[in-house]
C-alpha atoms as a PDB file:
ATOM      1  CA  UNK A   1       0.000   0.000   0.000  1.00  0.00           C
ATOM      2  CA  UNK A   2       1.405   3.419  -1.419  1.00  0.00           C
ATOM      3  CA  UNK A   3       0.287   6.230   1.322  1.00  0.00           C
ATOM      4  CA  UNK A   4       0.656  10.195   0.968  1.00  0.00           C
ATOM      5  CA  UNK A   5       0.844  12.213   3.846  1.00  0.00           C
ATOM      6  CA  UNK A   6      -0.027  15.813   3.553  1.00  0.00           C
ATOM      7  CA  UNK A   7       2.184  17.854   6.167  1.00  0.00           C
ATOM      8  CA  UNK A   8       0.618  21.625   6.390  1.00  0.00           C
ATOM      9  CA  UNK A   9       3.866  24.162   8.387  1.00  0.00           C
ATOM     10  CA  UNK A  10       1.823  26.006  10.373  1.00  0.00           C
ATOM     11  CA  UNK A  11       3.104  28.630  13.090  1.00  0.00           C
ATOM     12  CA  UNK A  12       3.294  27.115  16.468  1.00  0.00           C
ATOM     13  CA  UNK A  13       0.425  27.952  18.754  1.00  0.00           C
ATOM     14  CA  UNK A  14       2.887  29.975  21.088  1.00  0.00           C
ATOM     15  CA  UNK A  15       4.148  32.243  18.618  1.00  0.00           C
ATOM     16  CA  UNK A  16       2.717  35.785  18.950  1.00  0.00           C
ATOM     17  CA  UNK A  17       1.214  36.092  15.897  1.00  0.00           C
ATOM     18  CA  UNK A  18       1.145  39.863  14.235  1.00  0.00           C
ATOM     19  CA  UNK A  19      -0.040  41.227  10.589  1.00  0.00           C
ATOM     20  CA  UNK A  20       1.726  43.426   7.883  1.00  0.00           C
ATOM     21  CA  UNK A  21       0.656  45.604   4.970  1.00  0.00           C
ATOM     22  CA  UNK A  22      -2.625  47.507   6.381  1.00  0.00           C
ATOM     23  CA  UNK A  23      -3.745  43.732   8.247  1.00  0.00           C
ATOM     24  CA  UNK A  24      -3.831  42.034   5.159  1.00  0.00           C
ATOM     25  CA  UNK A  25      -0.580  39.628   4.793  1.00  0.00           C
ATOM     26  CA  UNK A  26       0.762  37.204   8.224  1.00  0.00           C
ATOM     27  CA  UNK A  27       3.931  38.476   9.263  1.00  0.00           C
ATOM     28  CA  UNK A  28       6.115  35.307   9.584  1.00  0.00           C
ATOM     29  CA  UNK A  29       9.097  37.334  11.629  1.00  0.00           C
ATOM     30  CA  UNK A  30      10.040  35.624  14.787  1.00  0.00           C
ATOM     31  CA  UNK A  31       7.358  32.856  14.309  1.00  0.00           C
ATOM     32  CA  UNK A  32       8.347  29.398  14.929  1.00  0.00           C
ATOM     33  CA  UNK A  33       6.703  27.015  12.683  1.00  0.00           C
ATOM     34  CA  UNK A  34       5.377  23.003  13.474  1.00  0.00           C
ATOM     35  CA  UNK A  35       3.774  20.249  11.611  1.00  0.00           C
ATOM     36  CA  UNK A  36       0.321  20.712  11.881  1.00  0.00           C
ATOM     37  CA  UNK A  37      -1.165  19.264  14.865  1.00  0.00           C
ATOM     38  CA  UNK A  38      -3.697  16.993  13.218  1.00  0.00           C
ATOM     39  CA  UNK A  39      -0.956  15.959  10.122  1.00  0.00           C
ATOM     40  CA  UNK A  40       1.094  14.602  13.463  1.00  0.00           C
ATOM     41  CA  UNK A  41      -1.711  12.040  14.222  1.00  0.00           C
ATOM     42  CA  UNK A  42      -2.308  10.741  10.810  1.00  0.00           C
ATOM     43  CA  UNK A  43       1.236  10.835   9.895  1.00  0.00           C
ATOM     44  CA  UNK A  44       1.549   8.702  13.248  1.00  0.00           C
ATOM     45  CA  UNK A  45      -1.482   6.183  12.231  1.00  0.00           C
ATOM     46  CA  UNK A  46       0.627   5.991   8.984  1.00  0.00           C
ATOM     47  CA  UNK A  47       3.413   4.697  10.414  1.00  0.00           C
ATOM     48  CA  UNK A  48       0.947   1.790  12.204  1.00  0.00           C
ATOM     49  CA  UNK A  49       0.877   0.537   8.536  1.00  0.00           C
ATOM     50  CA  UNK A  50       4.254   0.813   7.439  1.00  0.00           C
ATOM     51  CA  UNK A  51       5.278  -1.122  10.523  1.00  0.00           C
ATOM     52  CA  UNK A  52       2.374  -3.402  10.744  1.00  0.00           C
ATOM     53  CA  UNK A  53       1.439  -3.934   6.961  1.00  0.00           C
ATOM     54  CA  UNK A  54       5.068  -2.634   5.374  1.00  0.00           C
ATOM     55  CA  UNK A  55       3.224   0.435   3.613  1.00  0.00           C
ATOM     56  CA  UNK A  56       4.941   2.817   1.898  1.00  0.00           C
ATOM     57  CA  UNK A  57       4.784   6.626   3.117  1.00  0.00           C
ATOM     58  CA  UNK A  58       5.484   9.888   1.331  1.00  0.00           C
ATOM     59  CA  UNK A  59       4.935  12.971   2.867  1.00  0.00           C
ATOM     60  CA  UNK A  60       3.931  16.323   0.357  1.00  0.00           C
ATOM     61  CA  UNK A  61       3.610  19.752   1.414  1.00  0.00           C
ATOM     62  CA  UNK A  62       3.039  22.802  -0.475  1.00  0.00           C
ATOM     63  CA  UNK A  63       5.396  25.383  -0.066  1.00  0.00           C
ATOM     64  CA  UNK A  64       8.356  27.739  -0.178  1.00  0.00           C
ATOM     65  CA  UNK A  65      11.777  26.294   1.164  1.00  0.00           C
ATOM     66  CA  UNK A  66      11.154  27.481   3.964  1.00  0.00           C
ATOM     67  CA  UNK A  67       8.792  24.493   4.851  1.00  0.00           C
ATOM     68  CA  UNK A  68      12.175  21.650   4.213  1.00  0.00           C
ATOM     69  CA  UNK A  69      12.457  21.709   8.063  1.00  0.00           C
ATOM     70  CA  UNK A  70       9.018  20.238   8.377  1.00  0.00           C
ATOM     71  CA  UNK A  71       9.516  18.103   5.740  1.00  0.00           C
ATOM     72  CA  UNK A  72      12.656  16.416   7.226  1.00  0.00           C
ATOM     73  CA  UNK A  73      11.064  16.202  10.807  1.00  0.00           C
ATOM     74  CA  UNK A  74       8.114  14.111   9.350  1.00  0.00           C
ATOM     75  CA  UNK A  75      11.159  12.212   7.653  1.00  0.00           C
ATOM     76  CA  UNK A  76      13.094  11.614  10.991  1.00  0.00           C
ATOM     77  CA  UNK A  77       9.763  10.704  12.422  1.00  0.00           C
ATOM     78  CA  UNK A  78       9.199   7.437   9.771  1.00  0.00           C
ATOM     79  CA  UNK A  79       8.550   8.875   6.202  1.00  0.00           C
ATOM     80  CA  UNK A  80      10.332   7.341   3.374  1.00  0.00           C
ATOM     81  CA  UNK A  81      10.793  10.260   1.541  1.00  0.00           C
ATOM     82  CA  UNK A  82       9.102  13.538   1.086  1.00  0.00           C
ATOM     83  CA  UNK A  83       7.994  15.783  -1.790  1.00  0.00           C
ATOM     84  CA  UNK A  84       7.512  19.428  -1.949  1.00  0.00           C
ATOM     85  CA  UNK A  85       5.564  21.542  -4.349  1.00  0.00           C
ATOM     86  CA  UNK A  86       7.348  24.729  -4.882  1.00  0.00           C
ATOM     87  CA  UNK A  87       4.545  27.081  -4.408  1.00  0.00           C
ATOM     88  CA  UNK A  88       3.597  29.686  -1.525  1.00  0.00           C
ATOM     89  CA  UNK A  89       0.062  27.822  -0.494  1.00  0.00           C
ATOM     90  CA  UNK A  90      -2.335  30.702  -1.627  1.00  0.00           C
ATOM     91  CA  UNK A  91      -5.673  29.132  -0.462  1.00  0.00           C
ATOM     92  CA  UNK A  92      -7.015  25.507   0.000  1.00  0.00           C
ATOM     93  CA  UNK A  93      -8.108  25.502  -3.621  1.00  0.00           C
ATOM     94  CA  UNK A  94      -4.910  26.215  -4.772  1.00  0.00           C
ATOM     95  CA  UNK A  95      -3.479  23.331  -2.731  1.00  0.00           C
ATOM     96  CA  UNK A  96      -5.653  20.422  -3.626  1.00  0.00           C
ATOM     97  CA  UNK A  97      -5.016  21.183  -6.904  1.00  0.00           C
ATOM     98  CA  UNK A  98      -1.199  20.969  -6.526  1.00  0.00           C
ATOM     99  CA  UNK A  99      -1.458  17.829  -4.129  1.00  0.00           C
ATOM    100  CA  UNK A 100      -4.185  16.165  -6.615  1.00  0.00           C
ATOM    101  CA  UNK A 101      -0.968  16.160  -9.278  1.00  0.00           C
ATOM    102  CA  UNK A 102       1.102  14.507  -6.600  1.00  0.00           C
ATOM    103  CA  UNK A 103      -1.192  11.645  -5.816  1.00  0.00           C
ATOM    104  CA  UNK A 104      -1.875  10.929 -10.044  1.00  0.00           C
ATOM    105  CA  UNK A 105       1.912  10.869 -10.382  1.00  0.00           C
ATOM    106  CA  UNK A 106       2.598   9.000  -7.469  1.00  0.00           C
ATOM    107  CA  UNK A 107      -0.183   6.468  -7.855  1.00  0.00           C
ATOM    108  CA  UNK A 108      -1.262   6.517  -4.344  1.00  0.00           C
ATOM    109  CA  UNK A 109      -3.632   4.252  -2.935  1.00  0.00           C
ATOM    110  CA  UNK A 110      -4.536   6.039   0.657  1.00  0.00           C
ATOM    111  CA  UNK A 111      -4.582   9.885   1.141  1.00  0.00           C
ATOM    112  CA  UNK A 112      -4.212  11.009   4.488  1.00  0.00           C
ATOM    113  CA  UNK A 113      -4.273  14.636   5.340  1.00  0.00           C
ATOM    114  CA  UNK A 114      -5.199  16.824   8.493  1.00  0.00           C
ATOM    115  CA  UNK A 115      -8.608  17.876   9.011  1.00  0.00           C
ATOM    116  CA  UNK A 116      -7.857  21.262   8.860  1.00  0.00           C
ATOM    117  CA  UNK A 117      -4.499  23.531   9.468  1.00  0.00           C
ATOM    118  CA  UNK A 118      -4.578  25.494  12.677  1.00  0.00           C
ATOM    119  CA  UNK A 119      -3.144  28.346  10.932  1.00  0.00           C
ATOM    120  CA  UNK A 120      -6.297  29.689   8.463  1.00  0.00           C
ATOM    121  CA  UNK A 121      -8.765  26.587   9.526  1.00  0.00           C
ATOM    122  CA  UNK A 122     -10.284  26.094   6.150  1.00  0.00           C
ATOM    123  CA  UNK A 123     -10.991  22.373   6.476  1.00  0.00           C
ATOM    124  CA  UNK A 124     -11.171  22.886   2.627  1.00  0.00           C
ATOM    125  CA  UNK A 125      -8.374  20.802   1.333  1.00  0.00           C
ATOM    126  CA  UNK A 126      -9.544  17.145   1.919  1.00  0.00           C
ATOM    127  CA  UNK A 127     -12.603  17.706   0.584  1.00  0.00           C
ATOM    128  CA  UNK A 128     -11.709  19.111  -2.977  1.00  0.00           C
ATOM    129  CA  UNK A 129      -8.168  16.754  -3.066  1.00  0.00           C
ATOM    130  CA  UNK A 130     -11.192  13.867  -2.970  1.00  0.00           C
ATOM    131  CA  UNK A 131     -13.356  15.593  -5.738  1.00  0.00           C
ATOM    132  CA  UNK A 132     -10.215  16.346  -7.825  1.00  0.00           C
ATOM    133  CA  UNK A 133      -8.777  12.809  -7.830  1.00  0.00           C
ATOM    134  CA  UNK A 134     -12.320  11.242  -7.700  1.00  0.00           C
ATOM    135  CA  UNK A 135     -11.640   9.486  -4.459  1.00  0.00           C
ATOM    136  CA  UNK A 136     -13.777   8.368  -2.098  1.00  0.00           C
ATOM    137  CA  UNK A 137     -13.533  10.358   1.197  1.00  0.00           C
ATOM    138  CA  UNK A 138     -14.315   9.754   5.035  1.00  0.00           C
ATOM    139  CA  UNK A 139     -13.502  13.184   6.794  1.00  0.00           C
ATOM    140  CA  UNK A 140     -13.373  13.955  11.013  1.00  0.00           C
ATOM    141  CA  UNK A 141     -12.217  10.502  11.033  1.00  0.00           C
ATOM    142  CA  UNK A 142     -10.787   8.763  14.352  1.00  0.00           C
ATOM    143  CA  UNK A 143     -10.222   5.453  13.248  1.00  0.00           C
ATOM    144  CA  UNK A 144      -9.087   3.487  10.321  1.00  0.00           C
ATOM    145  CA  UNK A 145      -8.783   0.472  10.066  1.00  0.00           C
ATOM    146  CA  UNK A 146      -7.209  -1.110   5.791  1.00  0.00           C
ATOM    147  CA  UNK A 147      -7.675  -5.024   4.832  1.00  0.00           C
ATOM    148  CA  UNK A 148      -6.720  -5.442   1.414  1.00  0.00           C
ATOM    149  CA  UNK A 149      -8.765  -2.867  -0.626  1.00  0.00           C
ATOM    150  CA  UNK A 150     -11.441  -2.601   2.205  1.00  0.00           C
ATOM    151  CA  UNK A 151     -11.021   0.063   4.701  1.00  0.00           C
ATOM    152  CA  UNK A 152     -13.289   0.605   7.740  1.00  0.00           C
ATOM    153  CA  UNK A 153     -13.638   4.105   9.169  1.00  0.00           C
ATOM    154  CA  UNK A 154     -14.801   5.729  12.363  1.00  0.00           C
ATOM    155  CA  UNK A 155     -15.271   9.280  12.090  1.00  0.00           C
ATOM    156  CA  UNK A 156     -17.017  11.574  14.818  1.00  0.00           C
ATOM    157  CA  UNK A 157     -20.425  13.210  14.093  1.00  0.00           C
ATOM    158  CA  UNK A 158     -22.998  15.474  16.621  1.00  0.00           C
ATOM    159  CA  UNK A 159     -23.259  13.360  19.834  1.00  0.00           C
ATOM    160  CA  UNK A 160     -21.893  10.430  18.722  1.00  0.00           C
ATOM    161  CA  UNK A 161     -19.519   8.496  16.578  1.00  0.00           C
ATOM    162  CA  UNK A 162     -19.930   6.680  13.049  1.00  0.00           C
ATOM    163  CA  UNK A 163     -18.570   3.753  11.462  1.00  0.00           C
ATOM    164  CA  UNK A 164     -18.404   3.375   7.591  1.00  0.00           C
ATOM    165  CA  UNK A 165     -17.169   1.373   5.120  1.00  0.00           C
ATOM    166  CA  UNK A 166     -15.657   1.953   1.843  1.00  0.00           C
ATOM    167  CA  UNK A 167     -12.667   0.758  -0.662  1.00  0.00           C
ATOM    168  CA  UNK A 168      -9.038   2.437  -1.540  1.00  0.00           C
ATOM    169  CA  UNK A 169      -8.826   5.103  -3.188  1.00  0.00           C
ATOM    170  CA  UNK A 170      -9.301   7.015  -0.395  1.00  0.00           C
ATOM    171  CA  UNK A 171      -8.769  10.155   1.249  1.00  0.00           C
ATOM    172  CA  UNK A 172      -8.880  10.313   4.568  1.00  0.00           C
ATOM    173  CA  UNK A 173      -9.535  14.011   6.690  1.00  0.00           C
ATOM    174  CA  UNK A 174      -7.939  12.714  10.442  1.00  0.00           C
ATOM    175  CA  UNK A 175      -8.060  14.665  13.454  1.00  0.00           C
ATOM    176  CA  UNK A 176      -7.176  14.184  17.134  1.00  0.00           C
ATOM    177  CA  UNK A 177      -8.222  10.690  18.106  1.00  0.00           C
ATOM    178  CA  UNK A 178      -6.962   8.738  15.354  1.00  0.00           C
ATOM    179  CA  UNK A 179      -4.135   7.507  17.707  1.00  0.00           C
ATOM    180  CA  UNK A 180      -3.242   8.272  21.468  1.00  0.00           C
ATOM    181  CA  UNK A 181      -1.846  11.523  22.195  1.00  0.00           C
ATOM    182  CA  UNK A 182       0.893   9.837  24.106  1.00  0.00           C
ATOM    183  CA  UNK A 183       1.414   7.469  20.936  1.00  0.00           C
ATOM    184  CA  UNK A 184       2.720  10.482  18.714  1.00  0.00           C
ATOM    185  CA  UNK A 185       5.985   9.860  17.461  1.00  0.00           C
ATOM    186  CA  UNK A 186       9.187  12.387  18.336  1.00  0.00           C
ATOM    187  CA  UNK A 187      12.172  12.381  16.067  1.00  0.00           C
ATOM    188  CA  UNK A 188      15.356  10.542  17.974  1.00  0.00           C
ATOM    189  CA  UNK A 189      18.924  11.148  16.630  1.00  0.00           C
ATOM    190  CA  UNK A 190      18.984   8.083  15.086  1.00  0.00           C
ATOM    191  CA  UNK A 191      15.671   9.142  12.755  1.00  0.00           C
ATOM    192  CA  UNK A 192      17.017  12.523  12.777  1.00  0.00           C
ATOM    193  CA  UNK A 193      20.203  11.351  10.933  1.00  0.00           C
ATOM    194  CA  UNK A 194      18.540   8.815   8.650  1.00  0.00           C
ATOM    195  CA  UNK A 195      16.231  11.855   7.305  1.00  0.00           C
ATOM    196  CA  UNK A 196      19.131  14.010   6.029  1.00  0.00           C
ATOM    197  CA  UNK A 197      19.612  10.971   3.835  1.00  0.00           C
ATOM    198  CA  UNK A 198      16.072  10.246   2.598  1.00  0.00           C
ATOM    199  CA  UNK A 199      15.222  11.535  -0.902  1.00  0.00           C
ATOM    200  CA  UNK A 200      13.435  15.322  -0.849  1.00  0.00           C
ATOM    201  CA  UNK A 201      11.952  16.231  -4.454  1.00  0.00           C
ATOM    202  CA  UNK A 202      11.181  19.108  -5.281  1.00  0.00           C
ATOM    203  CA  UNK A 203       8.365  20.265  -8.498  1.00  0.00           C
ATOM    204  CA  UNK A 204       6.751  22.772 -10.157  1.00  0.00           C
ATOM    205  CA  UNK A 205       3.281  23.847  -9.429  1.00  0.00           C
ATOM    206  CA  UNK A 206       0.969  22.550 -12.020  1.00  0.00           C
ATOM    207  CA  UNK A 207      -1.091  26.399 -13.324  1.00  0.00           C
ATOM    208  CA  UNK A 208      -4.314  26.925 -10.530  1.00  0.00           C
ATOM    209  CA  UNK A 209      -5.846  30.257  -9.886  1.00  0.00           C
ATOM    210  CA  UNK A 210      -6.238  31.023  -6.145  1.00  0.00           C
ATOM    211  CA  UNK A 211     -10.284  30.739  -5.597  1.00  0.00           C
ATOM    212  CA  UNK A 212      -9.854  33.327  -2.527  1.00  0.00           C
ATOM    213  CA  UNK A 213      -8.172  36.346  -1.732  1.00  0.00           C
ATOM    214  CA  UNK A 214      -7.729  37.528   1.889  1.00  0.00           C
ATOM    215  CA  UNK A 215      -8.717  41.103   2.649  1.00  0.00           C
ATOM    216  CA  UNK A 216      -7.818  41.572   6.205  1.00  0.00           C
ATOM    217  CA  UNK A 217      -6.695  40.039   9.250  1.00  0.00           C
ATOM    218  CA  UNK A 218      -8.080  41.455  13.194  1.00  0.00           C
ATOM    219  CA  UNK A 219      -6.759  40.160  16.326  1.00  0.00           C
ATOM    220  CA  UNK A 220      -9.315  39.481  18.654  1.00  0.00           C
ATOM    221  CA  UNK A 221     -10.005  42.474  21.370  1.00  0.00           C
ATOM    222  CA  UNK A 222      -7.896  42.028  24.441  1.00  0.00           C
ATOM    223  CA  UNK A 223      -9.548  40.946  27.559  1.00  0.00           C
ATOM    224  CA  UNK A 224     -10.633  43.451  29.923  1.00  0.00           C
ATOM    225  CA  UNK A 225      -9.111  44.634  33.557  1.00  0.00           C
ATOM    226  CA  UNK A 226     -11.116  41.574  35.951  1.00  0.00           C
ATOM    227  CA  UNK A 227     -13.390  42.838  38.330  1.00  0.00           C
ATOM    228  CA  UNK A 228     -12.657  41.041  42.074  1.00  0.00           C
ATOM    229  CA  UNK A 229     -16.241  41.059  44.114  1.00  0.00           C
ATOM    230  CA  UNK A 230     -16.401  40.571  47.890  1.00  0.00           C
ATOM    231  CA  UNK A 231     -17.779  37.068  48.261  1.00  0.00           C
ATOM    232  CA  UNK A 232     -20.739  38.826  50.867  1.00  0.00           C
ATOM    233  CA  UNK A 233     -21.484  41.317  47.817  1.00  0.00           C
ATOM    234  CA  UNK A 234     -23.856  39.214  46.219  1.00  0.00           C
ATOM    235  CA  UNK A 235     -25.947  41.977  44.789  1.00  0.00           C
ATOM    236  CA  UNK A 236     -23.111  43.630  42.801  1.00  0.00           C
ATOM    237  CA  UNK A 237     -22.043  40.608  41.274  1.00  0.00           C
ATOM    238  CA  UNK A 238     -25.483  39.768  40.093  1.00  0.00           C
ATOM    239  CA  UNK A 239     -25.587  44.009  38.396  1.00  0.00           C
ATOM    240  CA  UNK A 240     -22.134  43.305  36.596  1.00  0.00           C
ATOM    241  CA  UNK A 241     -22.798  39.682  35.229  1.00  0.00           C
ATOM    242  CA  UNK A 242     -26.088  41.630  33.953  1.00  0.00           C
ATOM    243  CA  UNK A 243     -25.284  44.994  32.601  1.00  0.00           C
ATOM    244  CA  UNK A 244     -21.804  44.342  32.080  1.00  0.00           C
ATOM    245  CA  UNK A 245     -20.729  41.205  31.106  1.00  0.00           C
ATOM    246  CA  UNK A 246     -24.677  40.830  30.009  1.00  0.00           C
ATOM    247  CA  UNK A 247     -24.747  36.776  30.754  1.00  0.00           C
ATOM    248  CA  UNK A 248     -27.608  36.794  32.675  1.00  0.00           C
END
């Protein structure tokens, strides 16, 4: 079995994140960049088949070279080898396009990307990769399970969870839950040093118009001074969670 892996380099939930040109481009100065939180679990249920079913896993981001680092973690974490798409990642329409090339050159049989990035929180890209490629597609999943060309799905849905059924080709939109947190894999030196070895292509972006154009950015208003009330002052906490805070 032939799996891609698509790694999203997001900024690290830490960073202090700040805008440029009138609030309308993300200022990347000082900004420490990650895999993308939900690419770590699927990338992780990946390697369960490579180890347990000796699948094949390539990892594909879209991106300046700026993203390599990334790249070469998910390498020292497993990957076999890694492509990158030499394109800034202008919107999620723009991206499925340039990962739907990878998978019909690659001739991959399982698609596994995050449910979303945590940097813009589309959730677009699964989606449209599936409709491009004309895949079949299980997204919020939390469990897979691949026999042959049968794969068995559990993905989560409004109070409750669902089970489904379907066959390879697939693409598959994972989130938290689709292995332990405390399963997640960390790079070691000895992965570490096997990555710098492991084969990192770069292409061309095939032509795609961005679908979206972002107009502005606003951080969100900054929390106001708290308000300590005497614990026997019953009546003035009652006026502020009313006229102030309006909750009640």
């Amino acid at each position: 079995m032939k799996i891609l892996v698509c790694i999203s380099h997001v900024p690290d939930t830490t960073s202090k994140i700040n805008f440029t040109d009138n609030n309308t481009k993300f200022d990347t100065n000082g900004v420490q960049f990650v895999i993308n939180p939900h690419d770590e679990f699927i990338l992780t249920r990946a390697m369960w088949f490579k180890e347990k079913q000796g699948a094949t896993i390539t990892v594909a981001n879209v991106g300046n070279a700026t993203t390599e680092p990334t790249l070469r973690k998910a390498l020292a974490i497993g990957a076999d080898d890694a492509i990158r798409v030499n394109a800034e990642a202008t919107d999620g329409f723009f991206v499925a396009k340039q990962l739907a090339e990878v998978v019909k050159n690659g001739g991959y049989d399982l698609v596994l990307a995050g449910r979303e990035s945590i940097d813009y929180n589309g959730g677009m890209v699964p989606g449209m990769l599936a409709s491009f490629l004309q895949f079949n597609f299980v997204n919020a999943c939390i469990g897979i399970e691949v026999e042959g060309t049968k794969v068995t799905a559990s993905r989560e849905i409004d109070g409750g969870k669902e089970i489904v059924s379907c066959a390879l080709p697939l693409v598959i939109g994972g989130q938290k839950g689709l292995v332990e947190e405390k399963d997640l894999r960390i790079p070691n030196m000895r992965g570490i040093m096997m990555a710098r070895k492991k084969p990192l292509t770069v292409v061309e972006p095939v032509p795609a118009e961005a679908a979206t154009v972002f107009t502005s950015f606003e951080k969100p208003e900054a929390k106001g001074a708290i308000k300590l009330v005497d614990a026997d002052n019953v009546g003035e906490l009652v006026d502020l969670l009313h006229n102030e805070a309006k909750v009640i």
